[in-house]
C-alpha atoms as a PDB file:
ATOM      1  CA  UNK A   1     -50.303 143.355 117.639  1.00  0.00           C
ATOM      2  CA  UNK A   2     -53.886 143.497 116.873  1.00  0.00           C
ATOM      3  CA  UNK A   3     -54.266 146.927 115.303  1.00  0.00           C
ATOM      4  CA  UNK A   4     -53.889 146.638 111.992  1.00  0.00           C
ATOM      5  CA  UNK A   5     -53.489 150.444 111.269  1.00  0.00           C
ATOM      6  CA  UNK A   6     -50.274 150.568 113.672  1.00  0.00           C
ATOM      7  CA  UNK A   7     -49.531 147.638 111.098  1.00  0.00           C
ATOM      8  CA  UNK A   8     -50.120 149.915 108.413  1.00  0.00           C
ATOM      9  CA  UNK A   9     -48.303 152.738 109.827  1.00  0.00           C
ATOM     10  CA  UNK A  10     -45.164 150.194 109.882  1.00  0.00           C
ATOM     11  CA  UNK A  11     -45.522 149.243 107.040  1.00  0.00           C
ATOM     12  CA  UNK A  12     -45.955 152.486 105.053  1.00  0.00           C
ATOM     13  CA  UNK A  13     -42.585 154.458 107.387  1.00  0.00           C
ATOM     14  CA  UNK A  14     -40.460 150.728 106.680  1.00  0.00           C
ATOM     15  CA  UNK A  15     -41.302 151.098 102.606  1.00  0.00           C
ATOM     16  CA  UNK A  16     -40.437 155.121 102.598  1.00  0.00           C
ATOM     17  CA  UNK A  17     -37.401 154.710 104.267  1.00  0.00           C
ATOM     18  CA  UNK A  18     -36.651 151.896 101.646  1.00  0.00           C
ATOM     19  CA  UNK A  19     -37.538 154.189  98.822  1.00  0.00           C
ATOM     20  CA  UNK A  20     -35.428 157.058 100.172  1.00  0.00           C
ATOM     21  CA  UNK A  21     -32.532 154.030 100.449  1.00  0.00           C
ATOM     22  CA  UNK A  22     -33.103 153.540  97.518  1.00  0.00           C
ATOM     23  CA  UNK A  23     -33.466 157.337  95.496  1.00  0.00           C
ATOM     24  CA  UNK A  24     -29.732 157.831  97.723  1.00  0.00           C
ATOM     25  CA  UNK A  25     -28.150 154.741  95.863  1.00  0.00           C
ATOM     26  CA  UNK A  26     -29.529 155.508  92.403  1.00  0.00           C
ATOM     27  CA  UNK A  27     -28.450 159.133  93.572  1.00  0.00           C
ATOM     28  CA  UNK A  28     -24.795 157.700  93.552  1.00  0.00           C
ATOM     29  CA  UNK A  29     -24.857 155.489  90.372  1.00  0.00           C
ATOM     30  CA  UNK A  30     -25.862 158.430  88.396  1.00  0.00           C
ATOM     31  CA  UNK A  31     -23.416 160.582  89.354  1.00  0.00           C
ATOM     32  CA  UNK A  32     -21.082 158.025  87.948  1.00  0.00           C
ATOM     33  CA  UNK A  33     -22.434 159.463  84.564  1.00  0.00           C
ATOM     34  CA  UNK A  34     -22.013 156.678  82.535  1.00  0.00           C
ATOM     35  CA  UNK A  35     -25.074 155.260  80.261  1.00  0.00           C
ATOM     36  CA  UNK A  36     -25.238 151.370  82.130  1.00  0.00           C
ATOM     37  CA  UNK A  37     -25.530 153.712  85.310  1.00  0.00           C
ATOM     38  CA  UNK A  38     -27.958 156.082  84.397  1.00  0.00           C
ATOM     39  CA  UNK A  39     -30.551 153.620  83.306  1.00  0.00           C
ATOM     40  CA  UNK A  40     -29.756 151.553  86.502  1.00  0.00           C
ATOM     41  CA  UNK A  41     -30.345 154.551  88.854  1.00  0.00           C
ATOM     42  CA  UNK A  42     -33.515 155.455  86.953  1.00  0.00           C
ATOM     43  CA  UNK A  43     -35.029 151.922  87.479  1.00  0.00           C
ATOM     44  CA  UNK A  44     -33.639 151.587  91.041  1.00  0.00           C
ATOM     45  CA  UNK A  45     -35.783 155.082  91.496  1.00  0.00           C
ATOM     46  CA  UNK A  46     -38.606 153.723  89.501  1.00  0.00           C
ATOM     47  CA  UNK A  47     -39.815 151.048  91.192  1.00  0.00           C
ATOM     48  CA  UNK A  48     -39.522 152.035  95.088  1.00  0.00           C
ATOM     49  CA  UNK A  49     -41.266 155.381  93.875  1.00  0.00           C
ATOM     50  CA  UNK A  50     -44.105 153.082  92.247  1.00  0.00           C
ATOM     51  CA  UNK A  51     -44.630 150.832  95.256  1.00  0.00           C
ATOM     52  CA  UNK A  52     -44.985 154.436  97.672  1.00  0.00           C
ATOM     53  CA  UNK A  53     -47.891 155.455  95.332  1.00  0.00           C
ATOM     54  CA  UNK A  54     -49.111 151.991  95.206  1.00  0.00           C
ATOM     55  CA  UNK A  55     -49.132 152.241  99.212  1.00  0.00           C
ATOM     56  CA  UNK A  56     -50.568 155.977  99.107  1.00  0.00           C
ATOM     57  CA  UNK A  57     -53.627 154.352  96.773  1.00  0.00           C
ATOM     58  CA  UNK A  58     -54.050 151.269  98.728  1.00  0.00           C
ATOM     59  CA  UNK A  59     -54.302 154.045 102.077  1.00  0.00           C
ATOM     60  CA  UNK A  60     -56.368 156.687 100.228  1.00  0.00           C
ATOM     61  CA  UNK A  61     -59.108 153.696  98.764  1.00  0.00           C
ATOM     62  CA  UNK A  62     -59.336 152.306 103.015  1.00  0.00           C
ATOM     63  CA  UNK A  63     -59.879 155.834 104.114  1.00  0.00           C
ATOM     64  CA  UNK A  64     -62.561 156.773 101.807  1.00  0.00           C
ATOM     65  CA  UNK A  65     -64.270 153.091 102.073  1.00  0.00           C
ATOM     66  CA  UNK A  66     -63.749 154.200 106.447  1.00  0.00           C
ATOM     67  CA  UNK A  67     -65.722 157.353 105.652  1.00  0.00           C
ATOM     68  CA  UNK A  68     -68.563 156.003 103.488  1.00  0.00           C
ATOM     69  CA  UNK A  69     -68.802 152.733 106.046  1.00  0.00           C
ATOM     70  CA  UNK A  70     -69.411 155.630 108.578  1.00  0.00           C
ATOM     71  CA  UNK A  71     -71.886 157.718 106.372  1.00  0.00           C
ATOM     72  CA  UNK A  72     -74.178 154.795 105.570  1.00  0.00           C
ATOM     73  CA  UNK A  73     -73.801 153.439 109.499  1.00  0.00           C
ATOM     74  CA  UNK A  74     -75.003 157.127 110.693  1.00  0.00           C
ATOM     75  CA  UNK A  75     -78.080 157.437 107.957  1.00  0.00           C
ATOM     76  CA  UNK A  76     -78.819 153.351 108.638  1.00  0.00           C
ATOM     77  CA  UNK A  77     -78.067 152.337 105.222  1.00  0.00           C
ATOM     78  CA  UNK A  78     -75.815 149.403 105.866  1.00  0.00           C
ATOM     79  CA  UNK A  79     -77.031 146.078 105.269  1.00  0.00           C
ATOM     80  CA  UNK A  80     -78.314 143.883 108.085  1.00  0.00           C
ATOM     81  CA  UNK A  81     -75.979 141.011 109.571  1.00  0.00           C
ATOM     82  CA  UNK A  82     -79.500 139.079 109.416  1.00  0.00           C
ATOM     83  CA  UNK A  83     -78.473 136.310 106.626  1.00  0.00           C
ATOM     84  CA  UNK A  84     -77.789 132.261 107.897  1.00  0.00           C
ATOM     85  CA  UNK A  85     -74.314 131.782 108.671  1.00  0.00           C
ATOM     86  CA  UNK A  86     -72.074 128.037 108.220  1.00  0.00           C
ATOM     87  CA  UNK A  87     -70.874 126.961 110.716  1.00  0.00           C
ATOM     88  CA  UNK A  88     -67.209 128.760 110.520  1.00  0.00           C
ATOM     89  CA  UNK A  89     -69.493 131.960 110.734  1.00  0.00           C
ATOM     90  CA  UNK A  90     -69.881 133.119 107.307  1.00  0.00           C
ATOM     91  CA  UNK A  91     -72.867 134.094 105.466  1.00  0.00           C
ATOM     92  CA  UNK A  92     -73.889 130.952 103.343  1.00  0.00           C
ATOM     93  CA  UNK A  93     -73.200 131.424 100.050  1.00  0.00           C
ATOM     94  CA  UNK A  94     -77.077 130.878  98.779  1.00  0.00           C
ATOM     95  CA  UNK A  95     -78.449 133.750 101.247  1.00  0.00           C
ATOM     96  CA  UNK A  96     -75.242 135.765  99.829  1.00  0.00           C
ATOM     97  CA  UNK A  97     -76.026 135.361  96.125  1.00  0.00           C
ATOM     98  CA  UNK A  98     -79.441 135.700  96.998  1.00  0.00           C
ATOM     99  CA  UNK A  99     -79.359 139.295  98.600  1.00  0.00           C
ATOM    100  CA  UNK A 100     -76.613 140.131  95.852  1.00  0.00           C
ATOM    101  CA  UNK A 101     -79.265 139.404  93.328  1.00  0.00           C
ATOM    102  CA  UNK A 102     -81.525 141.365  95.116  1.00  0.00           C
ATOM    103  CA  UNK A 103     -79.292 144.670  95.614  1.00  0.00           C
ATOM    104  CA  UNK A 104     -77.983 144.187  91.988  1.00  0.00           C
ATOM    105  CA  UNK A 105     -81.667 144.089  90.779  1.00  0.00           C
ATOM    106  CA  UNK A 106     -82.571 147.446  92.637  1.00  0.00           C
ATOM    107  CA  UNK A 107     -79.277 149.522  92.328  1.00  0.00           C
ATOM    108  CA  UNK A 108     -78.933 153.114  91.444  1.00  0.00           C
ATOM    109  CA  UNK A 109     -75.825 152.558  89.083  1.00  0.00           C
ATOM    110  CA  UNK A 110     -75.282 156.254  89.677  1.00  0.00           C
ATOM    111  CA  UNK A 111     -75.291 155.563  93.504  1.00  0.00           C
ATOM    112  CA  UNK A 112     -72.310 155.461  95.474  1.00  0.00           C
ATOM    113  CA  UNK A 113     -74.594 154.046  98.292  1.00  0.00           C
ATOM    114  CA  UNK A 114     -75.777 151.644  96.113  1.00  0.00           C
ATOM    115  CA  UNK A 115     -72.168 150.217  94.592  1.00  0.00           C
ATOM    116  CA  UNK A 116     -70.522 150.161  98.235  1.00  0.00           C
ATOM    117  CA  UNK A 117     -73.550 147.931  99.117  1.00  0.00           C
ATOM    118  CA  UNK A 118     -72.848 145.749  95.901  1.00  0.00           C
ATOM    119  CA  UNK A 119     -69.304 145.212  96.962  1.00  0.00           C
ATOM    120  CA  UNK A 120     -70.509 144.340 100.333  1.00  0.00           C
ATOM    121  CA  UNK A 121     -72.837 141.410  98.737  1.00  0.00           C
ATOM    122  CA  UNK A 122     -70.314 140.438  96.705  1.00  0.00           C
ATOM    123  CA  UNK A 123     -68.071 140.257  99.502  1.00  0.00           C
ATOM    124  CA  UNK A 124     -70.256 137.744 101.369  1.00  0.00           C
ATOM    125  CA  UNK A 125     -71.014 136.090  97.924  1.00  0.00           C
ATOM    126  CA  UNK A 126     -67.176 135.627  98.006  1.00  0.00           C
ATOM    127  CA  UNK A 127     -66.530 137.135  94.939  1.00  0.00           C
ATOM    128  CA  UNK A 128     -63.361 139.517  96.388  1.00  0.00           C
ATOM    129  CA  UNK A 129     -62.488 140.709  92.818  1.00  0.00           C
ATOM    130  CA  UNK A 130     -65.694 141.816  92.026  1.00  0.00           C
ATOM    131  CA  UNK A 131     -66.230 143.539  95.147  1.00  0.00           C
ATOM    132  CA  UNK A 132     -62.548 145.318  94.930  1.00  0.00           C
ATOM    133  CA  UNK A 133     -64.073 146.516  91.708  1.00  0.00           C
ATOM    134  CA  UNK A 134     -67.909 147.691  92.609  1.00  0.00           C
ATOM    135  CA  UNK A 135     -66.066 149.466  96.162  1.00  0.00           C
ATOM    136  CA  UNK A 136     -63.893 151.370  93.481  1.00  0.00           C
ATOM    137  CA  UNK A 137     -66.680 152.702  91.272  1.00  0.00           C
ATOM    138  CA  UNK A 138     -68.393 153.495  95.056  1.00  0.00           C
ATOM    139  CA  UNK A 139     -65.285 155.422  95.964  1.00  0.00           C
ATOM    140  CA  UNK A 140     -65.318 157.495  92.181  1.00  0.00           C
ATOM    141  CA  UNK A 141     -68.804 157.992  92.464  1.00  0.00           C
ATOM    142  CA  UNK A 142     -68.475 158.953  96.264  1.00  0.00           C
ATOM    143  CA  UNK A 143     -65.453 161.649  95.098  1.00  0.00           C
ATOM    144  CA  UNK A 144     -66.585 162.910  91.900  1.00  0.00           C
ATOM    145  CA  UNK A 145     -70.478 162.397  92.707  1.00  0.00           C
ATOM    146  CA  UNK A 146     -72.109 162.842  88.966  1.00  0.00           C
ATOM    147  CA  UNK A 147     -74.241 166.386  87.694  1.00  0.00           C
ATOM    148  CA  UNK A 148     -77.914 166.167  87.628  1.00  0.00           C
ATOM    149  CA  UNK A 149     -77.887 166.650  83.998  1.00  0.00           C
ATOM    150  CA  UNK A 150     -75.848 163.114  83.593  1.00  0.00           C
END
């Protein structure tokens, strides 16, 4: 299968089911009503529960970064595929860090735009954590988008 949101679809229904497993069994152990069992069925709950919002952020954070991917695309504000590639097909890491440096030196820190095209350059500069972090403030920015007055 080469669609990965069928894969996420999967996914998503296989780790609800196990969470609803899950709440059922701690269900049962509680009703047992003794102290060992009622702080076992409240972590059994506890951690499914977690990993279903964990999946609902993770789903929520693609979506948005889907819709601002889109914006920019329709009002040409994405970034050119125009930097040399290696021979694997990646952007070389020099033109990368260059055109990070470049974006980084120019950004509107109270630009959504801007930060979604800093994660992209630090994508390509292979720098995943940083760009995880830079497409986050893009999504809060994008979400909440700040007052004039700020």
């Amino acid at each position: 299968m080469r669609n990965p949101k069928l894969w996420v679809f999967m996914l998503t229904a296989a780790s609800v089911v196990y969470a609803l497993f899950a709440v059922w069994r701690a269900w049962i152990v509680f009703q047992e009503g003794n102290a060992v069992g009622v702080l076992l069925a409240i972590a059994i709950i506890i951690i499914p529960v977690l990993g279903v919002l964990m999946i609902i952020r993770e789903i929520t954070f693609g979506y948005t970064m889907q819709q601002m991917g889109s914006l920019l695309a329709r009002e040409g504000g994405l970034l050119p595929d125009s930097l040399p590639k290696d021979p694997s097909g990646r952007t070389t890491l020099e033109a990368a860090e260059e055109r990070f440096q470049e974006l980084a030196a120019t950004a509107d820190l109270l630009s959504w735009r801007d930060w979604y095209l800093i994660g992209v350059a630090y994508d390509e500069a292979r720098d995943r954590k940083a760009a995880r972090r830079a497409m986050r403030t893009a999504e809060k920015l994008f979400r909440h988008p700040p007052t004039p007055n700020q």
